[in-house]
Protein backbone atom coordinates (compact mmCIF):
# COMPACT_ATOMS: atom_id res chain seq x y z
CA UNK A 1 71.26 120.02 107.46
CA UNK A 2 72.06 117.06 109.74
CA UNK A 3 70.71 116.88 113.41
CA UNK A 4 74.50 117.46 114.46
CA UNK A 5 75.36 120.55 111.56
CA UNK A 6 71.78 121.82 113.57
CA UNK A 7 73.63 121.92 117.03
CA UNK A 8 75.58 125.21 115.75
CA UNK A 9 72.79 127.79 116.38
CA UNK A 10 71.63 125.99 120.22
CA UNK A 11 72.45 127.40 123.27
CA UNK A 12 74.58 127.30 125.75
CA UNK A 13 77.66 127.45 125.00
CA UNK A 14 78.73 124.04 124.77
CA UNK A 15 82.10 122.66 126.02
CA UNK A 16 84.14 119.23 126.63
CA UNK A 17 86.16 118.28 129.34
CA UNK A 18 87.72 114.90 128.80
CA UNK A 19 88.72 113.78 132.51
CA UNK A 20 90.88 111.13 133.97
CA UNK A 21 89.34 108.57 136.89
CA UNK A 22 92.64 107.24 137.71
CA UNK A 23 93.13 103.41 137.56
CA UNK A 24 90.62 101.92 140.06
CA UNK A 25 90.91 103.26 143.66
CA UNK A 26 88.58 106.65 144.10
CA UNK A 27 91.00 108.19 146.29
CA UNK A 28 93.71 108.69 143.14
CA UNK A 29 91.39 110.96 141.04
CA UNK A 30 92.63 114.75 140.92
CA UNK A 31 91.71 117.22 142.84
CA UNK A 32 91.20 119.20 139.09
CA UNK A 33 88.83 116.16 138.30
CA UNK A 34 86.70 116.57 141.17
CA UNK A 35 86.05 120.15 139.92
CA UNK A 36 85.08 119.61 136.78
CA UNK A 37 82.75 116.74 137.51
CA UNK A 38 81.16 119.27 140.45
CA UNK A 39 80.56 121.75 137.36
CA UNK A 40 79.47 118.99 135.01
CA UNK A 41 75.77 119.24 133.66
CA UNK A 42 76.44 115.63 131.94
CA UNK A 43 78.53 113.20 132.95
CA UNK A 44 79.18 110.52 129.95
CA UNK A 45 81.69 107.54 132.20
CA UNK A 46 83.21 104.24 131.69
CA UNK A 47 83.00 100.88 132.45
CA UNK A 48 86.49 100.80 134.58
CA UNK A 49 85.62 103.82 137.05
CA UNK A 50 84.70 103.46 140.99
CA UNK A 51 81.52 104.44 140.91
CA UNK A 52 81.71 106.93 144.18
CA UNK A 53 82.72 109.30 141.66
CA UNK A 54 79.86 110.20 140.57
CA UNK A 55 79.31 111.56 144.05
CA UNK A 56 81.05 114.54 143.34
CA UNK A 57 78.38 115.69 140.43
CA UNK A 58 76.15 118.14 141.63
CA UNK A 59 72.85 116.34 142.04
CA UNK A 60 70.72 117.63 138.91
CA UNK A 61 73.54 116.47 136.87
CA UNK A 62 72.92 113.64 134.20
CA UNK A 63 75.07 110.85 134.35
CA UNK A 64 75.18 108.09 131.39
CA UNK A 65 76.76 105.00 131.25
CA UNK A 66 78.84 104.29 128.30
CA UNK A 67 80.77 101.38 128.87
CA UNK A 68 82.13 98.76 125.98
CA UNK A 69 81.98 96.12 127.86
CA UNK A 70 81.54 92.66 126.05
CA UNK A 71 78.17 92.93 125.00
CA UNK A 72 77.51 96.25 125.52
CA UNK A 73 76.43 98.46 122.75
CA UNK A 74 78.33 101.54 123.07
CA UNK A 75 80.09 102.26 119.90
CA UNK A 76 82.58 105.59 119.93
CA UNK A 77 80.11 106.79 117.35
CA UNK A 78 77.07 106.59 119.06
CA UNK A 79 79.97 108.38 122.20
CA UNK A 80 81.15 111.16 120.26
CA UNK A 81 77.25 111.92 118.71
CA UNK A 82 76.29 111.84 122.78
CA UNK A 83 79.17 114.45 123.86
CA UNK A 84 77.91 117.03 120.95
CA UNK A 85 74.44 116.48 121.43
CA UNK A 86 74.49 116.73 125.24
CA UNK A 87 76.97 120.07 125.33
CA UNK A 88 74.78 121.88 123.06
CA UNK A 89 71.51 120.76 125.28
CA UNK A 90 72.65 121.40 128.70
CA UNK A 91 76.33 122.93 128.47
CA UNK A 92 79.67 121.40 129.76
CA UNK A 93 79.70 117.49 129.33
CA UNK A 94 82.50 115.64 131.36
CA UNK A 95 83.74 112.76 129.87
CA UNK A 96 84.75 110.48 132.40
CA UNK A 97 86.88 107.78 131.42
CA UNK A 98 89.48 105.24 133.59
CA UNK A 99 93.18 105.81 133.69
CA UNK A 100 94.45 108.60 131.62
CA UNK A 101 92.67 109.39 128.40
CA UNK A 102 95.64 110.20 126.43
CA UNK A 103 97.37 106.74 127.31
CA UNK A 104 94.92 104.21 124.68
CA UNK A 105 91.90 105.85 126.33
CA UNK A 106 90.75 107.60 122.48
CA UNK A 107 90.89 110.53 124.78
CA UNK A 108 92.15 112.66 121.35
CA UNK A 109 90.22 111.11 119.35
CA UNK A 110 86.81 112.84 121.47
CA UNK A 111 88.49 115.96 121.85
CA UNK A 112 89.06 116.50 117.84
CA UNK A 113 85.52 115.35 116.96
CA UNK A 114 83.85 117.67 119.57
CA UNK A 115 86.12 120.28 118.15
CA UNK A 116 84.60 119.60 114.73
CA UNK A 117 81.78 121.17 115.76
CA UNK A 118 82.49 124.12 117.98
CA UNK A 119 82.79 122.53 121.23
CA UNK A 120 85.44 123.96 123.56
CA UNK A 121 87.72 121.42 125.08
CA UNK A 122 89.81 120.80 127.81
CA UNK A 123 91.60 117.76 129.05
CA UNK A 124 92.36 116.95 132.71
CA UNK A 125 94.83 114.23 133.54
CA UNK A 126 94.66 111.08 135.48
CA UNK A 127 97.25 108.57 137.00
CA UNK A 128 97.75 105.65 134.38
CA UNK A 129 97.05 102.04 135.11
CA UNK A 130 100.56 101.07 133.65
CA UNK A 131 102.30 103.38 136.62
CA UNK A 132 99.47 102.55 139.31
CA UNK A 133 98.97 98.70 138.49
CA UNK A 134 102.79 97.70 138.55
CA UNK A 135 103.38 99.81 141.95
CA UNK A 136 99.85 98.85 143.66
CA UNK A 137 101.95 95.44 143.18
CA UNK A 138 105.25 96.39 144.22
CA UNK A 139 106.56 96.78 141.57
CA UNK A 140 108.86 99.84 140.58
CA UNK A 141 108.90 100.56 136.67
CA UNK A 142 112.58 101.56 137.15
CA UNK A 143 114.99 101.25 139.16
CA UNK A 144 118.24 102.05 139.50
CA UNK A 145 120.64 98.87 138.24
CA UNK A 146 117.90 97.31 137.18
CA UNK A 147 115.78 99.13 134.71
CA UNK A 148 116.33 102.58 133.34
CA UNK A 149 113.54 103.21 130.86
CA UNK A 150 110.14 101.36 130.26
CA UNK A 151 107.65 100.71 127.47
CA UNK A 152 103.60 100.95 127.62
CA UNK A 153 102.17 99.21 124.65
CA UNK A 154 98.75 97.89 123.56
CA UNK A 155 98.33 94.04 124.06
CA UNK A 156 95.46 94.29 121.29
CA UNK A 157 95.31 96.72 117.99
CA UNK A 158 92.60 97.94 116.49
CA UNK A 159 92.57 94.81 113.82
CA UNK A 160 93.05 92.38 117.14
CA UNK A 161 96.67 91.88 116.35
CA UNK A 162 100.07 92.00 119.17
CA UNK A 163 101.65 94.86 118.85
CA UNK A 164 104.69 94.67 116.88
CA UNK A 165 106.80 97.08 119.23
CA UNK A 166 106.67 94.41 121.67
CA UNK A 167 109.37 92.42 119.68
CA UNK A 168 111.31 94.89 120.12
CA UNK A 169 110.28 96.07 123.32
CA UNK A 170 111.97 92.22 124.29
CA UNK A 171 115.18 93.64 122.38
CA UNK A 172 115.89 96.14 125.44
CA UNK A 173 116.50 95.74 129.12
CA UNK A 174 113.52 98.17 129.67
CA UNK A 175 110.16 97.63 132.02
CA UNK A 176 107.01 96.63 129.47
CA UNK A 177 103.93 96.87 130.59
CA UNK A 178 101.12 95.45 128.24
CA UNK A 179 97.67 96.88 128.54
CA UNK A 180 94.45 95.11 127.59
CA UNK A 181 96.89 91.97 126.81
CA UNK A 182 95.34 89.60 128.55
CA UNK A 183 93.69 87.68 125.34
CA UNK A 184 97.13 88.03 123.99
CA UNK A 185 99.07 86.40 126.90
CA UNK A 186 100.31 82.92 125.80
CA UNK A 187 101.31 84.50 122.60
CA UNK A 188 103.14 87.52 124.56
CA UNK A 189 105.12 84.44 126.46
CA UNK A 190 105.61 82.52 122.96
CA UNK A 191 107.37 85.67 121.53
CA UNK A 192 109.60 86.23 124.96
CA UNK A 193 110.28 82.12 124.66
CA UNK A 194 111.45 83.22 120.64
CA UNK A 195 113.73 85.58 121.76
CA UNK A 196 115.16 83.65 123.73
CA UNK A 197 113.62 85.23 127.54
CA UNK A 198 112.23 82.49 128.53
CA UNK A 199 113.07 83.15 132.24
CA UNK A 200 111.91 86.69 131.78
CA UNK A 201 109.83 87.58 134.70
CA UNK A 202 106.16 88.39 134.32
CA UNK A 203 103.06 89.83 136.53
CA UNK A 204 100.04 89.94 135.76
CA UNK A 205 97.83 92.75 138.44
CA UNK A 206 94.22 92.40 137.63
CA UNK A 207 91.89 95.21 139.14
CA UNK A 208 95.14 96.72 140.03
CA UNK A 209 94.65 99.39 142.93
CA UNK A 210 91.39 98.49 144.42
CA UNK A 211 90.28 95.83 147.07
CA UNK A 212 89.93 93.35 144.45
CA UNK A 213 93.61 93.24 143.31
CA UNK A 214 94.67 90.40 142.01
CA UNK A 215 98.45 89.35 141.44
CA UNK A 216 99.86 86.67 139.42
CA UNK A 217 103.75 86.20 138.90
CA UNK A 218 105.83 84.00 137.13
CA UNK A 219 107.96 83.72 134.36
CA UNK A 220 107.45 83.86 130.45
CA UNK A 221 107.64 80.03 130.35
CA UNK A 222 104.83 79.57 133.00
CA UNK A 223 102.96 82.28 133.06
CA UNK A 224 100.38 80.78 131.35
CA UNK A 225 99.93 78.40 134.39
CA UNK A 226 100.05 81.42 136.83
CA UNK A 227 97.20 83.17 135.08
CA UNK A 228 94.89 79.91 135.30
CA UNK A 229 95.95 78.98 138.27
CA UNK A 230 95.02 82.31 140.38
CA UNK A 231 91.69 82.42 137.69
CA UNK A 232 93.21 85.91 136.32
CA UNK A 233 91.36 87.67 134.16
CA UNK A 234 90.58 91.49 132.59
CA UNK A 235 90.83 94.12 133.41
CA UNK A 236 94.75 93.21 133.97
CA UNK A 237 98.07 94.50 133.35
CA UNK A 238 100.92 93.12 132.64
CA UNK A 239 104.59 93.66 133.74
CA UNK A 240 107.47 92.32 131.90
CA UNK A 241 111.15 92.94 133.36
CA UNK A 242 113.60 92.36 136.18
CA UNK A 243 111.62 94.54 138.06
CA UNK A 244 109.18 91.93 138.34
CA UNK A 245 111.54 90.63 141.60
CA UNK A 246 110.77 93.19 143.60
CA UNK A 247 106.25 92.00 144.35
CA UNK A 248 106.25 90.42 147.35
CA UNK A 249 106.64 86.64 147.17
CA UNK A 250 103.36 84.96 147.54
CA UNK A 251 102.10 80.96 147.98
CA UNK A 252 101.43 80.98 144.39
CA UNK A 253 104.68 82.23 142.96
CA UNK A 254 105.95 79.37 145.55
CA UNK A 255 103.65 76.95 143.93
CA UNK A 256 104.74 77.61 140.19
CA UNK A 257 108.72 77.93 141.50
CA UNK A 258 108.15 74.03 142.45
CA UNK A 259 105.95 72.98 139.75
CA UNK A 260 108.49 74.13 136.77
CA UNK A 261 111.97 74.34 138.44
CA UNK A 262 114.64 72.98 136.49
């Protein structure tokens, strides 16, 4: 019998909640988060989440860091062994994690394992970077005439590979926003360039939300100079689309009009 297989006959009755920060600013958490991290025993968060969260935990509850930040050592292995462990020890176990965990936050993927091995499990909501980000910026996701649909895709999979449903993502008129792209951006402007968008308009919002925003906009054919010029840098999404026209006009998107008119 493994340490886990063990956990079956321990008391109390242990249970998951998988919870939703929001996308940076503490004031866009739910109101159902802030109850579940109140009745929290453990508290197992992320790297991306304001930490005055964690001031809604009752005070005896045990918080624990487990960020994957480069670096950092916290493999989803070592995560999901923590959640079962923990729930069987102490009870409920709130996994805290930014954005929404059912939008590439493995959310799913922690709820199945824990279910493995008896835990209950609930999920909880939060307001997704790709929504928050883009209007933080300005920048409606639709819009009537403009756009009417829009895409949310991974910049990075698994194997470190671009999506393929960007390609044809670029093959619509719809809003795409590209999470945890930012190591993928020249080549996400290469493939607009290839299909022939090379005026397509691009932001980049880094930190979107919180006092630290950051907002880069351009086009695909110098975006790359936008994102080196304003020193942008993760955590950042991006925002492909006409809707782009709508963020306010700042110096730099001045500054890169100049530098590459035609």
């Amino acid at each position: 019998m493994n340490n886990l297989e063990a956990f079956h006959t321990m008391e109390p009755k242990p249970r998951l909640t998988v919870v939703g920060a929001g996308p940076g600013d503490p004031d866009l958490i739910t109101v159902k988060a802030t109850k579940a991290l109140a009745s929290a025993d453990v508290v197992l968060y992320d790297a991306l989440i304001a930490p005055e969260l964690l001031d809604y935990c009752k005070p005896e509850a045990e918080k624990i860091y487990v960020g994957k930040r480069p670096g950092e050592s916290h493999s989803q292995d070592a995560i999901n062994f923590l959640i079962v462990e923990k729930a069987y020890m102490y009870g409920h176990v709130v996994r805290l994690k930014g954005g929404d965990p059912f939008i590439f936050g493995r959310g799913m993927e922690e709820i199945e394992y824990a279910q493995q091995f008896g835990l209950e499990t609930a999920y909880i909501p939060g307001i997704s970077s790709s929504v928050a980000a883009a209007g933080y910026a300005g920048i409606p996701l639709t819009t009537r005439g403009v756009s009417e649909s829009f895409w949310v895709i991974t910049g990075t999979k698994s194997d470190g590979s671009l999506s393929k449903d960007l390609a044809l993502a670029l093959q619509s008129s719809a809003t795409i926003v590209v999470l945890m792209g930012m190591s993928k951006i020249e080549q996400i402007a290469e493939l607009c360039i290839q299909q022939g968008k090379a005026d397509l308009p691009i932001a980049v919002v880094q930190q979107g939300t919180t006092v630290h925003q950051k907002v880069g906009i351009g086009t695909a054919k110098n975006i790359k100079f936008v994102v080196e010029h304003n020193k942008l840098s993760n955590p950042a999404v991006i925002v492909l689309g006409e809707v782009v026209k709508f963020a306010s006009t700042t110096t730099l998107q001045s500054i890169v009009q100049k530098k590459f008119s035609v």
